[in-house]
Protein backbone atom coordinates (compact mmCIF):
# COMPACT_ATOMS: atom_id res chain seq x y z
CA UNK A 1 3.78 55.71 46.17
CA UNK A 2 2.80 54.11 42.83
CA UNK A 3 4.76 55.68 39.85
CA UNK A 4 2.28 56.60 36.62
CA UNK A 5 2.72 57.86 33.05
CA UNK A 6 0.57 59.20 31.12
CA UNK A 7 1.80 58.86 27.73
CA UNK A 8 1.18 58.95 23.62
CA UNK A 9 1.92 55.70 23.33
CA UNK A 10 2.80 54.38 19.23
CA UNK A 11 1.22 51.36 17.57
CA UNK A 12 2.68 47.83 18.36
CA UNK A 13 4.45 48.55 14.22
CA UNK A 14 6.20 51.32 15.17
CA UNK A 15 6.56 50.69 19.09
CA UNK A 16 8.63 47.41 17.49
CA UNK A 17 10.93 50.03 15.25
CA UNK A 18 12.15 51.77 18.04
CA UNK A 19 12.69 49.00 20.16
CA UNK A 20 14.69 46.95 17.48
CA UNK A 21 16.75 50.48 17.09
CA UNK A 22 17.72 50.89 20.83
CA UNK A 23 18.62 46.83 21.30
CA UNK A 24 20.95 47.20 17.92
CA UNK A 25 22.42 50.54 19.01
CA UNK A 26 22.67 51.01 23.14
CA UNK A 27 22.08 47.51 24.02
CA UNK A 28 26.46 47.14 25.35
CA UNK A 29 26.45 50.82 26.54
CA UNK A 30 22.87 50.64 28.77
CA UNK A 31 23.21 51.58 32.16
CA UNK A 32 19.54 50.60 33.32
CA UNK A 33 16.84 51.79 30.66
CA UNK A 34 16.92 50.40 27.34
CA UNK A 35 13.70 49.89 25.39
CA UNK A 36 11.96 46.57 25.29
CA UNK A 37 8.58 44.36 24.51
CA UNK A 38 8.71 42.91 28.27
CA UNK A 39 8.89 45.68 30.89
CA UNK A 40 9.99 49.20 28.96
CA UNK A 41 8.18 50.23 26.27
CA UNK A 42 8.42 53.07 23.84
CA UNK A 43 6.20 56.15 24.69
CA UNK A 44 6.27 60.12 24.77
CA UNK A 45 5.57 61.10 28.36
CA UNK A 46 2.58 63.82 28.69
CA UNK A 47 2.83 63.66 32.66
CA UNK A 48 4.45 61.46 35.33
CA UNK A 49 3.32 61.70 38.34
CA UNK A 50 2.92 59.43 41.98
CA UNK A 51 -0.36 58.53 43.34
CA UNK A 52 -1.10 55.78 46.19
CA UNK A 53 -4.94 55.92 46.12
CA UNK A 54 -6.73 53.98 43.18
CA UNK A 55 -9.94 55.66 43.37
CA UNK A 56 -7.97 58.66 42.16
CA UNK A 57 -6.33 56.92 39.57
CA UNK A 58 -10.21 55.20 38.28
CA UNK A 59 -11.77 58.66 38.52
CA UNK A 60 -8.79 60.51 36.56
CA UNK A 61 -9.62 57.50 34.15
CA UNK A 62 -13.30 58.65 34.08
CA UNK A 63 -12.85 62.03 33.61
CA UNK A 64 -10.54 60.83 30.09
CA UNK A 65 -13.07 58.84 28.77
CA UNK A 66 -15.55 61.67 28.93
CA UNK A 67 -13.18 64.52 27.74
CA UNK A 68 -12.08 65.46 24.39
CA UNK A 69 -8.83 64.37 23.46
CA UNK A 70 -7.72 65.77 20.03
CA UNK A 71 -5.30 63.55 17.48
CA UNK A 72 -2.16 64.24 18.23
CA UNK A 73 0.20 64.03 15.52
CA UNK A 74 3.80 63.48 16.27
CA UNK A 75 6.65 64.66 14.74
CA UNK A 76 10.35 63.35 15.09
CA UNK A 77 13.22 66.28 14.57
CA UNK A 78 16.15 64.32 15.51
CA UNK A 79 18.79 62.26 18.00
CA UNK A 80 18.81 64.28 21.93
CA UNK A 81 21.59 63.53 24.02
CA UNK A 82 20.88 64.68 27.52
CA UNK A 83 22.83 64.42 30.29
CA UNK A 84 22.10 62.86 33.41
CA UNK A 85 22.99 64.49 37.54
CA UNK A 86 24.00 61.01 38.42
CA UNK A 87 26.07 59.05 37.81
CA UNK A 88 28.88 61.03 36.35
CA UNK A 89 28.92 59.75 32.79
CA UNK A 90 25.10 58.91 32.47
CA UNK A 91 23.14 59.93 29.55
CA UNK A 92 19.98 59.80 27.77
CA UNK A 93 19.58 58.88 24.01
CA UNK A 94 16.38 59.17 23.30
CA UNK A 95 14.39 61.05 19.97
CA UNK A 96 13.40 64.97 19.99
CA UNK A 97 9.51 65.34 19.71
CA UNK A 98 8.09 68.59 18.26
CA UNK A 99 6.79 71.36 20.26
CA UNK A 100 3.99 71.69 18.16
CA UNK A 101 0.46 72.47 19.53
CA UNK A 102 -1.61 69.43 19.42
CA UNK A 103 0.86 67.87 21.81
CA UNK A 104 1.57 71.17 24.06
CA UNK A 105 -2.35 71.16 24.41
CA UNK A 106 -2.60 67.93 25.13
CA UNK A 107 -0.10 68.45 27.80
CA UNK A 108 -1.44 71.43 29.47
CA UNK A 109 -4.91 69.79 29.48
CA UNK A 110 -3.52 66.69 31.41
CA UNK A 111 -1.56 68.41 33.80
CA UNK A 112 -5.14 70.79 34.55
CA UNK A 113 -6.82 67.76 35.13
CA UNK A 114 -4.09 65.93 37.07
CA UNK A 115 -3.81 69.42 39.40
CA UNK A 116 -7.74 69.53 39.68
CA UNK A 117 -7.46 65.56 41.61
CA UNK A 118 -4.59 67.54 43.60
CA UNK A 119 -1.92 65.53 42.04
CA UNK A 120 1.60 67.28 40.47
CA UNK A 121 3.31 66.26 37.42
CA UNK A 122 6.86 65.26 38.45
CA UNK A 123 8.26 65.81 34.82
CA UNK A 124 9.28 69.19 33.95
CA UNK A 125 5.59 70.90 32.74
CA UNK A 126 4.34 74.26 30.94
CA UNK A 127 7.76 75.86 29.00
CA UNK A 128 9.41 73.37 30.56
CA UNK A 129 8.19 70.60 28.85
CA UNK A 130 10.22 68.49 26.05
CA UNK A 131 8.32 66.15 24.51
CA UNK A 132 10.64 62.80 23.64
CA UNK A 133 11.19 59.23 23.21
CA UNK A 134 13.71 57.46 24.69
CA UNK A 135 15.72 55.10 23.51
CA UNK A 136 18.50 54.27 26.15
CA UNK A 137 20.00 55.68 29.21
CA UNK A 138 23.69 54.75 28.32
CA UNK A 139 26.79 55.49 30.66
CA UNK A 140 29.25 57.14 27.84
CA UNK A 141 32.57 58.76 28.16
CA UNK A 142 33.16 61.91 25.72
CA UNK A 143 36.44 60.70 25.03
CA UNK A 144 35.23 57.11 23.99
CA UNK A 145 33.51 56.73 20.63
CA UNK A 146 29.68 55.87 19.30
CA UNK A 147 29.04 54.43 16.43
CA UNK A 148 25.27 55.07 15.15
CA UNK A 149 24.31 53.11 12.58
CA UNK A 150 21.60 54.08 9.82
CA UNK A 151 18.74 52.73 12.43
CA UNK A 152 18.97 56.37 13.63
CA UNK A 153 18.18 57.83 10.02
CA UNK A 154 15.45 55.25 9.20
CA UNK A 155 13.60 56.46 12.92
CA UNK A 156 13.75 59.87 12.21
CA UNK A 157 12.39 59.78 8.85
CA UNK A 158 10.22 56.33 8.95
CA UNK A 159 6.40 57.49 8.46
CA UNK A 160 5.04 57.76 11.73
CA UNK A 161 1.34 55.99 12.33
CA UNK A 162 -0.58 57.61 15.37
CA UNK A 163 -0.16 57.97 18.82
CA UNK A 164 -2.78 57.10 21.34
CA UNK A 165 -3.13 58.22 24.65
CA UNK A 166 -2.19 55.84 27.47
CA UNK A 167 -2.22 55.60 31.40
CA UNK A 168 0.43 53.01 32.98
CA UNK A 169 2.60 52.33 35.56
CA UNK A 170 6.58 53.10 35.75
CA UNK A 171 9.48 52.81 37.61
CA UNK A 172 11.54 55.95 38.84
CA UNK A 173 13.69 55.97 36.16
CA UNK A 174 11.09 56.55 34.12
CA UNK A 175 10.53 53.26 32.49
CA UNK A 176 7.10 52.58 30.87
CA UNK A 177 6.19 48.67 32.86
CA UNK A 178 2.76 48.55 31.85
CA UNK A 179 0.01 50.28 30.41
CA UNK A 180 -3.39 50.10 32.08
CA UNK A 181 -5.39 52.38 30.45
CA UNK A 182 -5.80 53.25 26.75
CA UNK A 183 -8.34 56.20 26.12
């Protein structure tokens, strides 16, 4: 099964920021994902999901282009530092996205019309859902040390230019590889 994303995806300006941010910061601790221009690009998922038949994927397409799709503004709060199942000493680093309702709509209507083509989202949906960006998937240590430098501080507060939704292709780690679409 092909792997999909659909995603807010930032302009090439601010898609370069975060990029430059995760190479200068997680580049020697990356385990696998690390944000690039060539095959990983920065993007907030709205809903992964697996799909081997194309018409599918052209008349999900369809039914974008002729739906409503409301700005979505997007608002950084800060660093997240989740932990990955496997392996032992994998995390994520990635940015916290706000829960606010332009982007929970947005959500919920995507995953409606993913459902209605009998496709499920395999990202965590509904109150589930954590809207993010990230960064890095790092393999850390608690007891060794990090040292973030003020890249961090100049993502979280750098003006943010608008998101546009996007429809591309990804690995299973999540990886954005390629965006097909752009509604």
């Amino acid at each position: 099964m092909i792997r999909y994303i659909l995603a807010l995806a930032p302009s090439k300006k601010c898609a370069l920021s975060f990029i430059q941010a995760a190479q200068s910061m997680f580049a020697p601790l990356n385990d696998g994902y690390l944000l690039n221009e060539e095959n990983s690009f920065p993007h907030i998922t709205i809903c992964a999901f697996e799909c081997d038949e194309p018409e599918k994927i052209e008349k999900i397409c369809e039914d974008l282009r002729n739906c409503t799709i409301d700005p979505c503004p997007v608002r950084i709060l800060g660093l997240m530092l989740k932990k990955g199942k496997h392996p032992h000493y994998h995390y994520s680093v990635g940015l916290s996205i706000a829960r606010d309702d332009p982007i929970l709509q947005l959500h919920y209507q995507i995953r409606s019309l993913l459902i209605a083509h009998q496709i499920t989202p395999v990202n965590p949906s509904m109150d589930l859902y954590q809207p993010h960006l990230t960064l890095a998937g790092i393999a850390w240590k608690p007891s060794e040390s990090v040292v973030l430098d003020s890249a961090i501080d100049d993502l979280i507060s750098m003006p943010i230019e608008e998101f546009h939704l996007t429809l591309g292709r990804s690995d299973a780690i999540g990886q954005y590889l390629e965006i097909l679409y752009e509604f």
